[in-house]
Protein backbone atom coordinates (compact mmCIF):
# COMPACT_ATOMS: atom_id res chain seq x y z
CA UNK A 1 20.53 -55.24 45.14
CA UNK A 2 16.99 -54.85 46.48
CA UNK A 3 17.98 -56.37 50.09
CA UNK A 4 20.96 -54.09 50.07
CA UNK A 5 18.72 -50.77 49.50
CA UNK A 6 16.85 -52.15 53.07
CA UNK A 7 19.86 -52.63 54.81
CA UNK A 8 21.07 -49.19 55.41
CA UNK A 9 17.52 -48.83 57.24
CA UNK A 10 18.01 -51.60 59.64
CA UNK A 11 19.30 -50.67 62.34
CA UNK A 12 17.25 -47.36 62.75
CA UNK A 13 14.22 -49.29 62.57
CA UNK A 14 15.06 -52.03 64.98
CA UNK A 15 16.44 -49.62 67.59
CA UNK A 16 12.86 -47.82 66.84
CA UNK A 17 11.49 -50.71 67.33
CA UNK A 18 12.87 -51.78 70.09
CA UNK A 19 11.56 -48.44 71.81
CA UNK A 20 8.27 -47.71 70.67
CA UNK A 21 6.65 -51.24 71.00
CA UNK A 22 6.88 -52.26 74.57
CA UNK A 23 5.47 -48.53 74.92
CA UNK A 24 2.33 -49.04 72.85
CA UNK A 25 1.64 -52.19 74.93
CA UNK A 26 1.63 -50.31 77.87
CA UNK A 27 -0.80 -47.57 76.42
CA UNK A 28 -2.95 -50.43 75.92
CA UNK A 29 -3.25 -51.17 79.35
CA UNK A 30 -2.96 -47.30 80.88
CA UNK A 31 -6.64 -46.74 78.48
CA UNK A 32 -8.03 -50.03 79.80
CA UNK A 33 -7.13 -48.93 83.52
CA UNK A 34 -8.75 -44.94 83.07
CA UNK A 35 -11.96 -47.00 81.87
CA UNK A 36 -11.85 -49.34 84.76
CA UNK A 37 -11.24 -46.22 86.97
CA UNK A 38 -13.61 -43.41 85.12
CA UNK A 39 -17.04 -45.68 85.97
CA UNK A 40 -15.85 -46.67 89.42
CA UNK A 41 -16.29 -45.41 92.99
CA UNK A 42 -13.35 -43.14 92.42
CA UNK A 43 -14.89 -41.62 89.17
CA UNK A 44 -15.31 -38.16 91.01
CA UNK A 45 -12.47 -38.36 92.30
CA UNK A 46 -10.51 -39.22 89.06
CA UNK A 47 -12.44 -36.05 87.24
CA UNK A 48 -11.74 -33.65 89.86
CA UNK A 49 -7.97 -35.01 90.37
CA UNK A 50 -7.55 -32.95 86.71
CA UNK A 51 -8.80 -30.08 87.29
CA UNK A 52 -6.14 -29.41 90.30
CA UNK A 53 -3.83 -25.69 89.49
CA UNK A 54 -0.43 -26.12 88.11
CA UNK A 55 2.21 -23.62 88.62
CA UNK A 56 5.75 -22.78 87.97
CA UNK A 57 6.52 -18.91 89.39
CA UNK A 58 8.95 -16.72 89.81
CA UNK A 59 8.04 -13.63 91.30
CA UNK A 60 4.58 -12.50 89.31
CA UNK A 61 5.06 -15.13 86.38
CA UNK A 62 4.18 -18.20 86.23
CA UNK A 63 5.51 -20.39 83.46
CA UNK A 64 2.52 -22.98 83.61
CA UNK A 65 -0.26 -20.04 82.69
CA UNK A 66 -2.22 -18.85 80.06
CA UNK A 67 -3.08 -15.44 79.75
CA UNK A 68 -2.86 -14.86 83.32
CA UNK A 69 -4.84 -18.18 84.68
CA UNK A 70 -2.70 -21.32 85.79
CA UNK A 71 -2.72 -24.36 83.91
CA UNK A 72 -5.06 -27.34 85.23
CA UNK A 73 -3.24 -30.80 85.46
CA UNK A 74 -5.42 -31.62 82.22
CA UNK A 75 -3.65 -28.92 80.29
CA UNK A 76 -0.53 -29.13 81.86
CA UNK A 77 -0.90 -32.85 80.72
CA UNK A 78 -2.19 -31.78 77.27
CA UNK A 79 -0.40 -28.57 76.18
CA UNK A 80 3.03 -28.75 78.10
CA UNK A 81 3.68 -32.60 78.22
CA UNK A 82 2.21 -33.05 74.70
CA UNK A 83 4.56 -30.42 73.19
CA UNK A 84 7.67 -32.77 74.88
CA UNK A 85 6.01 -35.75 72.45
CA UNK A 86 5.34 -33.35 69.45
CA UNK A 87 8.66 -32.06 69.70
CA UNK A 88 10.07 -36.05 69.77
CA UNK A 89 7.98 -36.93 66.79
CA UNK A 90 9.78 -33.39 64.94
CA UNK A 91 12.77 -35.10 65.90
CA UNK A 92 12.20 -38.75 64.14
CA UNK A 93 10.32 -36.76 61.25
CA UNK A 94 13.81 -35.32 61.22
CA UNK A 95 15.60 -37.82 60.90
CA UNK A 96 13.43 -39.61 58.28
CA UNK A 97 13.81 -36.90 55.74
CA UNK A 98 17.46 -37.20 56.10
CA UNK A 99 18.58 -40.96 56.48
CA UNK A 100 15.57 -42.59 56.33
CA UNK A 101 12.42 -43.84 54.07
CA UNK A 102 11.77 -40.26 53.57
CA UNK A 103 14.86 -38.98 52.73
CA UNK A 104 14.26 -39.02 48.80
CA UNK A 105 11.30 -38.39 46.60
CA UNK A 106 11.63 -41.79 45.35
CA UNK A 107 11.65 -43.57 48.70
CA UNK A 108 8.88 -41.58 50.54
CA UNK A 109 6.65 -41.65 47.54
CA UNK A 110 4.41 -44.52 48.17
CA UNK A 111 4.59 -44.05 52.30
CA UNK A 112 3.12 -40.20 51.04
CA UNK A 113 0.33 -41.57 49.04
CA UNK A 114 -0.35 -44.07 51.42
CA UNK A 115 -0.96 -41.95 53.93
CA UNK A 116 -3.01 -38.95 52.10
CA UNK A 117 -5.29 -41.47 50.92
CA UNK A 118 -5.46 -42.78 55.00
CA UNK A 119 -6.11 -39.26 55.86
CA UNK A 120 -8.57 -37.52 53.10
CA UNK A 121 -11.10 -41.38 52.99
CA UNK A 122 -11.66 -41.03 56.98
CA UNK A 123 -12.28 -37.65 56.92
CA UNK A 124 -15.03 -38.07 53.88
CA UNK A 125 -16.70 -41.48 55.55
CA UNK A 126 -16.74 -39.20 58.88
CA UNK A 127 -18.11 -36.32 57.38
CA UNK A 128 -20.47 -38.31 55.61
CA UNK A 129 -22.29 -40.12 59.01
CA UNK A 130 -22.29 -36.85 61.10
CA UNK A 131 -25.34 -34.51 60.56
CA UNK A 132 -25.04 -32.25 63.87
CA UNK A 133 -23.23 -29.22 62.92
CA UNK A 134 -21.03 -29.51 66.47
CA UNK A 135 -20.22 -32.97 65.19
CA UNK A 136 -18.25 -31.75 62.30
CA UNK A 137 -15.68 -30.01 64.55
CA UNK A 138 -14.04 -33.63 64.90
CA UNK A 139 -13.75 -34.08 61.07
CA UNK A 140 -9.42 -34.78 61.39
CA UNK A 141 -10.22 -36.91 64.70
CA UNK A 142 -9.77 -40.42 62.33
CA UNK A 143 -6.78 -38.96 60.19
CA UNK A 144 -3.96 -40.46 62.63
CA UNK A 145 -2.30 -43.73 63.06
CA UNK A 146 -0.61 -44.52 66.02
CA UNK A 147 3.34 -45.65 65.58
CA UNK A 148 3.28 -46.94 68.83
CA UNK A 149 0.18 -49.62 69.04
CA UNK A 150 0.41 -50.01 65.33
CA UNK A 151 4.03 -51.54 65.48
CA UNK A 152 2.80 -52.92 68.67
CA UNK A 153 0.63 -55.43 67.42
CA UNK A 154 3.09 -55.87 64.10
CA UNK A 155 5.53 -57.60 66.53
CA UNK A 156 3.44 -60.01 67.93
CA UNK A 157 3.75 -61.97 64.92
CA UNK A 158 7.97 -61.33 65.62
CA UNK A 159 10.09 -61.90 62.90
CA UNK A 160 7.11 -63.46 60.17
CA UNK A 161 7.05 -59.61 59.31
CA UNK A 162 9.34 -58.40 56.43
CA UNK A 163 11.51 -55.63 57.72
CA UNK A 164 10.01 -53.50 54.45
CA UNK A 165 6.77 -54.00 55.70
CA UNK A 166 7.25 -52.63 59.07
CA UNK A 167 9.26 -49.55 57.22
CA UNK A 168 6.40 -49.11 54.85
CA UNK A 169 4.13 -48.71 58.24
CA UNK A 170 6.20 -46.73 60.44
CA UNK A 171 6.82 -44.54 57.43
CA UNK A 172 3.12 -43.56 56.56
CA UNK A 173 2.23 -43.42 59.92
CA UNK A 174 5.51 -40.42 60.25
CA UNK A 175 3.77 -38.51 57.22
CA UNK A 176 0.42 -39.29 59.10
CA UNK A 177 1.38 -37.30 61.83
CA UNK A 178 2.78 -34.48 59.66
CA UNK A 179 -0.93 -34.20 58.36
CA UNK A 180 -2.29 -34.30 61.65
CA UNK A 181 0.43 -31.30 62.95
CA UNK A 182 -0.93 -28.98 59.93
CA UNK A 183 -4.39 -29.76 60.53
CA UNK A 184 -3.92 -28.51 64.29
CA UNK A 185 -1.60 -25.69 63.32
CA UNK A 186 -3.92 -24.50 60.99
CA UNK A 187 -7.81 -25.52 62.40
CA UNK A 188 -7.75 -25.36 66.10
CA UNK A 189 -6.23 -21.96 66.44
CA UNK A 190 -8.43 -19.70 68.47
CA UNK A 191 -8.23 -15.75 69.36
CA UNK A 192 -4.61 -15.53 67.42
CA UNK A 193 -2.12 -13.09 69.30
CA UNK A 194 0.13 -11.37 66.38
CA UNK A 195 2.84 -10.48 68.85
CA UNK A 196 3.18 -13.58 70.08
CA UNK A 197 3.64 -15.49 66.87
CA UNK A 198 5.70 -12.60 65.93
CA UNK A 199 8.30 -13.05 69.07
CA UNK A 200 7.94 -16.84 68.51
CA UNK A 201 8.63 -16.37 64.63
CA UNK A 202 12.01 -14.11 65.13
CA UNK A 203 13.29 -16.78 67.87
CA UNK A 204 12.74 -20.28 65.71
CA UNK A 205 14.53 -18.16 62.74
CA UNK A 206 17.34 -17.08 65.03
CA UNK A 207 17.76 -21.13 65.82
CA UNK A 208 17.89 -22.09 62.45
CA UNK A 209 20.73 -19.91 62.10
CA UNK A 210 22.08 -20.33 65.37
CA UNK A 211 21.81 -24.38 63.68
CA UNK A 212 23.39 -23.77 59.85
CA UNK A 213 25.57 -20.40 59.64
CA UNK A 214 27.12 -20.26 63.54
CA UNK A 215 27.13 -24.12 63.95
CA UNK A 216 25.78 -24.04 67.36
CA UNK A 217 25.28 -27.23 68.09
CA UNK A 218 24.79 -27.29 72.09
CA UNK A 219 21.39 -28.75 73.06
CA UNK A 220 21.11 -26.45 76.18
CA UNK A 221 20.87 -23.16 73.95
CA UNK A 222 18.01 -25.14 72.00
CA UNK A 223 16.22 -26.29 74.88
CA UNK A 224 16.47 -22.74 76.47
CA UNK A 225 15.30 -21.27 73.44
CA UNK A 226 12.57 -24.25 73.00
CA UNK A 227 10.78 -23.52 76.12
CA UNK A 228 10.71 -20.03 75.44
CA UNK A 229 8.64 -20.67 72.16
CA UNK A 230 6.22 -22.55 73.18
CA UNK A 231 5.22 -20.59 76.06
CA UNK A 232 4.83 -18.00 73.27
CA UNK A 233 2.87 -20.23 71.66
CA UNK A 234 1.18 -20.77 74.51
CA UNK A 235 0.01 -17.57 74.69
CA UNK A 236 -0.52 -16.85 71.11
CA UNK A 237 -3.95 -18.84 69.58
CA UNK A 238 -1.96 -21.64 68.03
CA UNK A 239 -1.98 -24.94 69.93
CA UNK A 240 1.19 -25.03 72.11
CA UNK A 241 2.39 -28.47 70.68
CA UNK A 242 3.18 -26.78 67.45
CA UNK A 243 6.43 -25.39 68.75
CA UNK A 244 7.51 -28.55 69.89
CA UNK A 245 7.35 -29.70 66.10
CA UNK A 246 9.01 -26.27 64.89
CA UNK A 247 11.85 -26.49 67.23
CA UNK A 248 12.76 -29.67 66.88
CA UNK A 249 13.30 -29.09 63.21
CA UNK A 250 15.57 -26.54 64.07
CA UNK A 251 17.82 -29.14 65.81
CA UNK A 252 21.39 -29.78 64.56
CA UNK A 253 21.74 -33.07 62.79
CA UNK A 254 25.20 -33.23 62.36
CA UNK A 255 28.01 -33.98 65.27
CA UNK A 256 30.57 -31.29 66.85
CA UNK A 257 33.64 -34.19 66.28
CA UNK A 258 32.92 -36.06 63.17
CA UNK A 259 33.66 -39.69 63.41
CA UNK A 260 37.01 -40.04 61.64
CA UNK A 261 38.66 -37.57 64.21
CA UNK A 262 37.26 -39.04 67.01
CA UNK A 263 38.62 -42.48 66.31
CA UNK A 264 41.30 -40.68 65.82
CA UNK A 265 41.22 -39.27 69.44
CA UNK A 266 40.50 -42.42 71.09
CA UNK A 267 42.86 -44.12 69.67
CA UNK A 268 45.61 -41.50 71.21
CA UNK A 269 43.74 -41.96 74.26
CA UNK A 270 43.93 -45.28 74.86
CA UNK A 271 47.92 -45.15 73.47
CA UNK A 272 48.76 -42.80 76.26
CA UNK A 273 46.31 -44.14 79.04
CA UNK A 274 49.01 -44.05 82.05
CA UNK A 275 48.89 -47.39 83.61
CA UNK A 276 49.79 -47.95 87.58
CA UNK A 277 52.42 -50.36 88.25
CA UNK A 278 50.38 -51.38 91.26
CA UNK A 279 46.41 -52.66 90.91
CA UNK A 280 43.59 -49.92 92.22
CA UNK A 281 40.24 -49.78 92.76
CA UNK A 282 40.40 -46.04 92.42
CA UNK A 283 42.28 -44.48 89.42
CA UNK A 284 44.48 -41.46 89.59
CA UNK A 285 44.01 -37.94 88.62
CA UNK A 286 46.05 -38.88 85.12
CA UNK A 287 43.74 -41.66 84.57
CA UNK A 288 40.93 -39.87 85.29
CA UNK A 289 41.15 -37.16 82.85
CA UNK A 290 41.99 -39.50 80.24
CA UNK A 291 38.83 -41.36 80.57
CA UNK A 292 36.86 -37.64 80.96
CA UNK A 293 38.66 -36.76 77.47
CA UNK A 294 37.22 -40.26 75.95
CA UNK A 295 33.62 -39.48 77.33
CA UNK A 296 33.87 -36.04 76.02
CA UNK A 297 35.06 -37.42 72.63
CA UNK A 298 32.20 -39.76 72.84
CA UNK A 299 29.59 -37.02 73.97
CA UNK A 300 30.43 -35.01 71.33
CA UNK A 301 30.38 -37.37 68.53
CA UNK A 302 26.73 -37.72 68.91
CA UNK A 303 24.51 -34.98 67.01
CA UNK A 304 22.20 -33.25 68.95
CA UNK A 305 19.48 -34.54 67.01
CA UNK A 306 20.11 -38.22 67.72
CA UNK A 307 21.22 -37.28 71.40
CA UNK A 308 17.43 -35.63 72.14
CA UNK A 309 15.84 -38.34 70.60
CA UNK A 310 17.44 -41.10 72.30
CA UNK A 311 17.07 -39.57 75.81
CA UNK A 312 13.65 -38.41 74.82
CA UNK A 313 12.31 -42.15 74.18
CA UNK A 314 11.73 -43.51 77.57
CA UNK A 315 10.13 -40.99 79.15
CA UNK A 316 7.55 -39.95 76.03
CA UNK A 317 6.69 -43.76 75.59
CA UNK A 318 6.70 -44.73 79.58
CA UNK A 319 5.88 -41.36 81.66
CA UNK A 320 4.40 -38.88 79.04
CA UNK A 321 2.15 -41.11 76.52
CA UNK A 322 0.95 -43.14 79.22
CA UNK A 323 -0.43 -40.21 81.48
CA UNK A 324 -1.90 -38.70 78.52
CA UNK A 325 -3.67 -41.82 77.89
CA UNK A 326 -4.63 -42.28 81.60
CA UNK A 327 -6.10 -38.89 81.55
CA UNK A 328 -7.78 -38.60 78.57
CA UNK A 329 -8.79 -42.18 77.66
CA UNK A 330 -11.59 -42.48 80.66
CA UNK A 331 -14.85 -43.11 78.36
CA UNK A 332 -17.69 -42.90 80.85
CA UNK A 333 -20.38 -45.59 80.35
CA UNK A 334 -23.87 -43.93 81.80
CA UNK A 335 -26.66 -42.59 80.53
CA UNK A 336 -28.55 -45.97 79.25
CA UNK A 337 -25.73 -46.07 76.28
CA UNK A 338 -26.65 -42.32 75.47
CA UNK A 339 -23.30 -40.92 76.46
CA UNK A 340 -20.90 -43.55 75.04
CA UNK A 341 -22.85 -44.17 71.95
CA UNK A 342 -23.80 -41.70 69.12
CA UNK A 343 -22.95 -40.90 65.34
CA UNK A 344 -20.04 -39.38 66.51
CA UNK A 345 -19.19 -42.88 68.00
CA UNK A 346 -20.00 -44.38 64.96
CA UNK A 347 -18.16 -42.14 62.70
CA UNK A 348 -14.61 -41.71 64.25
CA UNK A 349 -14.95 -45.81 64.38
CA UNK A 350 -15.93 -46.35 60.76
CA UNK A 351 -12.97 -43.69 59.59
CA UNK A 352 -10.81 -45.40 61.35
CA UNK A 353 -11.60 -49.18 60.80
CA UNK A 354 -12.86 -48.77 57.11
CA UNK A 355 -11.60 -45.46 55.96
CA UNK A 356 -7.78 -45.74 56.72
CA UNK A 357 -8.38 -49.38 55.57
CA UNK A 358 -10.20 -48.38 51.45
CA UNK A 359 -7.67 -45.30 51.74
CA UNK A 360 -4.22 -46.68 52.73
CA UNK A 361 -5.25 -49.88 49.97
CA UNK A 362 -7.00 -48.05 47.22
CA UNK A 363 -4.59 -44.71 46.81
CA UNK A 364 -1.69 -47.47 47.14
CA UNK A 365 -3.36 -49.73 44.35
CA UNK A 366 -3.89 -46.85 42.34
CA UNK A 367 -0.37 -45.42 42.20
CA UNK A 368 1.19 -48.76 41.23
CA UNK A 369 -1.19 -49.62 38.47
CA UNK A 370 -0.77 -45.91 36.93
CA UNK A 371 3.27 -46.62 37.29
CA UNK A 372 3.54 -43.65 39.88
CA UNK A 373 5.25 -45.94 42.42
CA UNK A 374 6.03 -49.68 43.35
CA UNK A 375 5.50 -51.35 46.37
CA UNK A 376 8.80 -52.06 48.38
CA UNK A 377 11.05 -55.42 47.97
CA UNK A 378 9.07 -57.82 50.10
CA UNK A 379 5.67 -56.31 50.27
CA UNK A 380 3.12 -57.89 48.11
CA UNK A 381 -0.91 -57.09 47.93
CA UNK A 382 -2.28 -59.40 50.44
CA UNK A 383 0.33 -58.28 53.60
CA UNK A 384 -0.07 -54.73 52.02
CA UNK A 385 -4.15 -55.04 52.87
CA UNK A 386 -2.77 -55.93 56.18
CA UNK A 387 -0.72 -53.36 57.07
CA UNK A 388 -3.44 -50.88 55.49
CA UNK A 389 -5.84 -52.67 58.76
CA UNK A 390 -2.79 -51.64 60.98
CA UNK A 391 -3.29 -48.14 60.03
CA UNK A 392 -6.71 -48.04 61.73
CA UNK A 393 -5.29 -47.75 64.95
CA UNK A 394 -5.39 -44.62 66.12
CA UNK A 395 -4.89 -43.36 69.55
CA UNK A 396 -2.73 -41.11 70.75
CA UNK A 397 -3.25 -37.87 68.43
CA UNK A 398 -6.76 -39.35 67.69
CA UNK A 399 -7.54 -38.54 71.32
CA UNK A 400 -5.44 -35.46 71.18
CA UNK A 401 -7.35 -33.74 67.94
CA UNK A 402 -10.50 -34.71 69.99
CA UNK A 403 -9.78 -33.39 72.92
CA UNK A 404 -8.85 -30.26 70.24
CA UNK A 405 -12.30 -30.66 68.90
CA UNK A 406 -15.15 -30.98 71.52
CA UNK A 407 -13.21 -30.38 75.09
CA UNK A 408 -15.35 -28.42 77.41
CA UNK A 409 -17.74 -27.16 74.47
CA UNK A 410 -19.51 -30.82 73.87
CA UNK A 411 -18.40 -33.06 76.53
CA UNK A 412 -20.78 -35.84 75.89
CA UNK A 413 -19.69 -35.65 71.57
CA UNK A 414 -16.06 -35.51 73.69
CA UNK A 415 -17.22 -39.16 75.57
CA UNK A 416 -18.40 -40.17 71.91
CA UNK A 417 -15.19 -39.54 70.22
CA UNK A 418 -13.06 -41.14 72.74
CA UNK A 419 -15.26 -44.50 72.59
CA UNK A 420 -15.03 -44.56 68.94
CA UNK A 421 -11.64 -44.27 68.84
CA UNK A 422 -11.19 -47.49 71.34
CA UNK A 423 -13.38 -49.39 68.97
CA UNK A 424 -12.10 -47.99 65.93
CA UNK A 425 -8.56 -48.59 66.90
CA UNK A 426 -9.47 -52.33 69.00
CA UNK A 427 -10.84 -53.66 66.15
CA UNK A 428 -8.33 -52.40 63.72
CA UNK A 429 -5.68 -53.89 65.88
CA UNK A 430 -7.40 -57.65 66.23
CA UNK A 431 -8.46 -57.90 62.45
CA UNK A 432 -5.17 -56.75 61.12
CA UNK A 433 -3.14 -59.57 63.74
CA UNK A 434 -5.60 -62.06 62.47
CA UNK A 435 -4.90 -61.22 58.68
CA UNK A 436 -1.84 -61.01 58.87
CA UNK A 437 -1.60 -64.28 60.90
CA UNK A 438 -2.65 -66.17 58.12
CA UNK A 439 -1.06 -64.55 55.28
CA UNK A 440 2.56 -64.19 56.36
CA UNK A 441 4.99 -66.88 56.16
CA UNK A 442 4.54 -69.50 58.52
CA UNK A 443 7.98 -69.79 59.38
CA UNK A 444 10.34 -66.99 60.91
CA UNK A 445 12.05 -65.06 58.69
CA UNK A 446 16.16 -65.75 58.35
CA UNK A 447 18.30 -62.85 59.06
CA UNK A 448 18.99 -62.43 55.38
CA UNK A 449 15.47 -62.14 54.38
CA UNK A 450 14.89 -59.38 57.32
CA UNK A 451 17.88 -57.53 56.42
């Protein structure tokens, strides 16, 4: 019975899989390339190269502005692109609370506990090694773990890995995120605009009933309506990204032809498909419509929420997350060390390699011996311990919340952040593969076992 409770999850998870891990290996080498690049010849070059005016105008307004003054490539990078990823993750957080390991209190328990203990131990261990007053600004920067490199380095040791294990994983990493939205929503807001949030407020209401009384369900209205909020956003205090989490909520989950009636349809498609006596390479206008009906069918048989996120996979994991990493991930090393290394350095890398460690383990620990929870089918203490190492890798919104914290204001605390987070989430990566190595199963995994 215990296999059977996984199997409903397995396809979701492989197809994530199958997405999101070839993209983390490339993020790995996108960071390694903006280092290589940020303390070469073309260093200036690659500084300045961000700082370049980005516009979209019609007439006197310009989409890509804030409060009057055009975007830079950095924030275009940072507040417009970012909002595309924030408004993918919405979609798969989405989808977890209804078909996936979130989708009952019982299921997302553990994934929940595991991941407020891998948020609040970071944040004390950081808090703990910074003294500077500007240094606390980057108190959330070690909350995050990174889906992408995380499951990453999980399938280098292929199928070894019990499909629970890599659910358990992607799953606290999901609610990770959700912690690390609030904490931007609600700690890097600057110089709120009321009217702003107002407008943006009436609009993602008017969705969500656009969404469950009037059953709207095409994506184009959404999308419209999307873009239109976070340029509201934009403009209103709140970090821009925000919307992109907001909307995507309001995104309809459920299909315009349910799939009963569109087997249904095919079926009388394919029944009544007019066939040519003679062979063609072309087919005739009868044909033709037939086949447009059965893509229709098809289109529309799809929700909206599983449509976006689909389409929305390859270019946040090969065009969007990679730029954001090329752009934001150059460390610079000068200065003697001065620059790179600090107790900023030294905190983000301890919350990430021993915080998320003692807090993924010990809040996990705790709610099993107190009888709050159990740990999945398939997961025991020691590949638990491992997966808790996983969840020190920390990258993308790491960087982001950084970037959040110190931008402009402390650039050097900025350089300090972003090198702890390499080392934080380099180290996490190697020690958790080399754990894990030795206490999985030597032998692969048969398809019963993984299902």
């Amino acid at each position: 019975m215990a296999n059977l409770k996984i199997k409903p999850f397995a396809y979701s998870f492989e197809s994530f899989l199958k997405h999101y891990v070839n993209g983390g290996m490339l993020l790995m080498v996108v960071a390694l390339l903006a280092m290589v690049v940020a303390n070469s010849p073309l260093s200036e070059a690659y500084t300045s190269f961000w700082n370049y005016p980005v516009s979209l105008q019609i007439g006197d307004f310009n989409l890509f502005s804030h409060h009057g003054e055009p975007m830079t490539l950095m924030a275009f990078i940072n507040d417009a692109l970012m909002a595309i990823f924030f408004f993918s993750v919405g979609l798969e957080i989405k989808r977890e609370t209804l078909v996936g390991e979130l989708s009952s209190f019982r299921q997302a328990l553990m994934p929940i506990i595991a991941a407020c203990g891998g948020m609040i131990i970071p944040v004390i261990i950081y808090s703990l090694m910074i003294t500077d007053g500007i240094g606390h600004h980057g108190l959330a920067i070690p909350m995050a773990t990174d889906i992408a490199f995380s499951l990453g380095v999980l399938s280098l040791l292929g199928k070894r890995v019990p499909l629970s294990l890599k659910i358990f994983l992607t799953a606290f990493a999901v609610v990770d995120d959700i912690g690390g939205i609030i904490v931007i929503a609600l700690f890097y807001a600057t110089n709120l605009e009321f009217g702003y949030l107002l407008a943006a407020a009436v609009i993602i209401v008017m969705l969500f009933f656009a969404n469950i009384k009037l059953e709207v369900v095409n994506k184009a209205f959404y999308i419209f309506w999307g873009i239109v909020v976070w340029y509201l956003f934009l403009q209103s205090g709140i970090h821009s990204t925000v919307a992109g989490v907001l909307v995507a909520f309001t995104i309809p989950s459920r299909p315009n032809l349910m799939i009963g009636k569109y087997i249904e349809r095919i079926r009388e498609n394919i029944h009544s498909f007019p066939v040519s006596k003679k062979e063609s390479i072309l087919l005739d206008h009868n044909q033709l419509e037939s086949l447009k009906s059965i893509e229709s069918s098809s289109d529309h048989v799809i929700s909206p929420l599983q449509s976006m996120e689909d389409a929305l996979q390859a270019p946040v994991n090969y065009l969007i997350m990679p730029l954001f990493a090329f752009a934001n991930a150059g460390v610079v090393f000068s200065g003697g060390g001065n620059e790179i290394v600090g107790e900023v350095t030294y905190a983000v890398a301890s919350g990430l390699l021993f915080g998320k460690f003692i807090g993924i383990f010990s809040f996990t620990w705790l709610a099993v011996k107190l009888k709050i929870g159990s740990l999945p089918e398939g997961m025991c203490w020691k590949n638990l311990a491992g997966v808790s190492m996983l969840g020190g890798i920390g990258f993308t919104v790491a960087l982001f919340i950084a970037n959040l914290s110190f931008g402009s204001k402390a650039p050097e605390l900025l350089n300090q952040a972003k090198f702890g987070i390499i080392c934080g989430t380099v180290l996490s990566g190697i020690i958790g593969y080399i754990y894990l190595s030795k206490v999985l199963p030597k032998e692969n995994l048969t398809d019963a076992e993984n299902l």
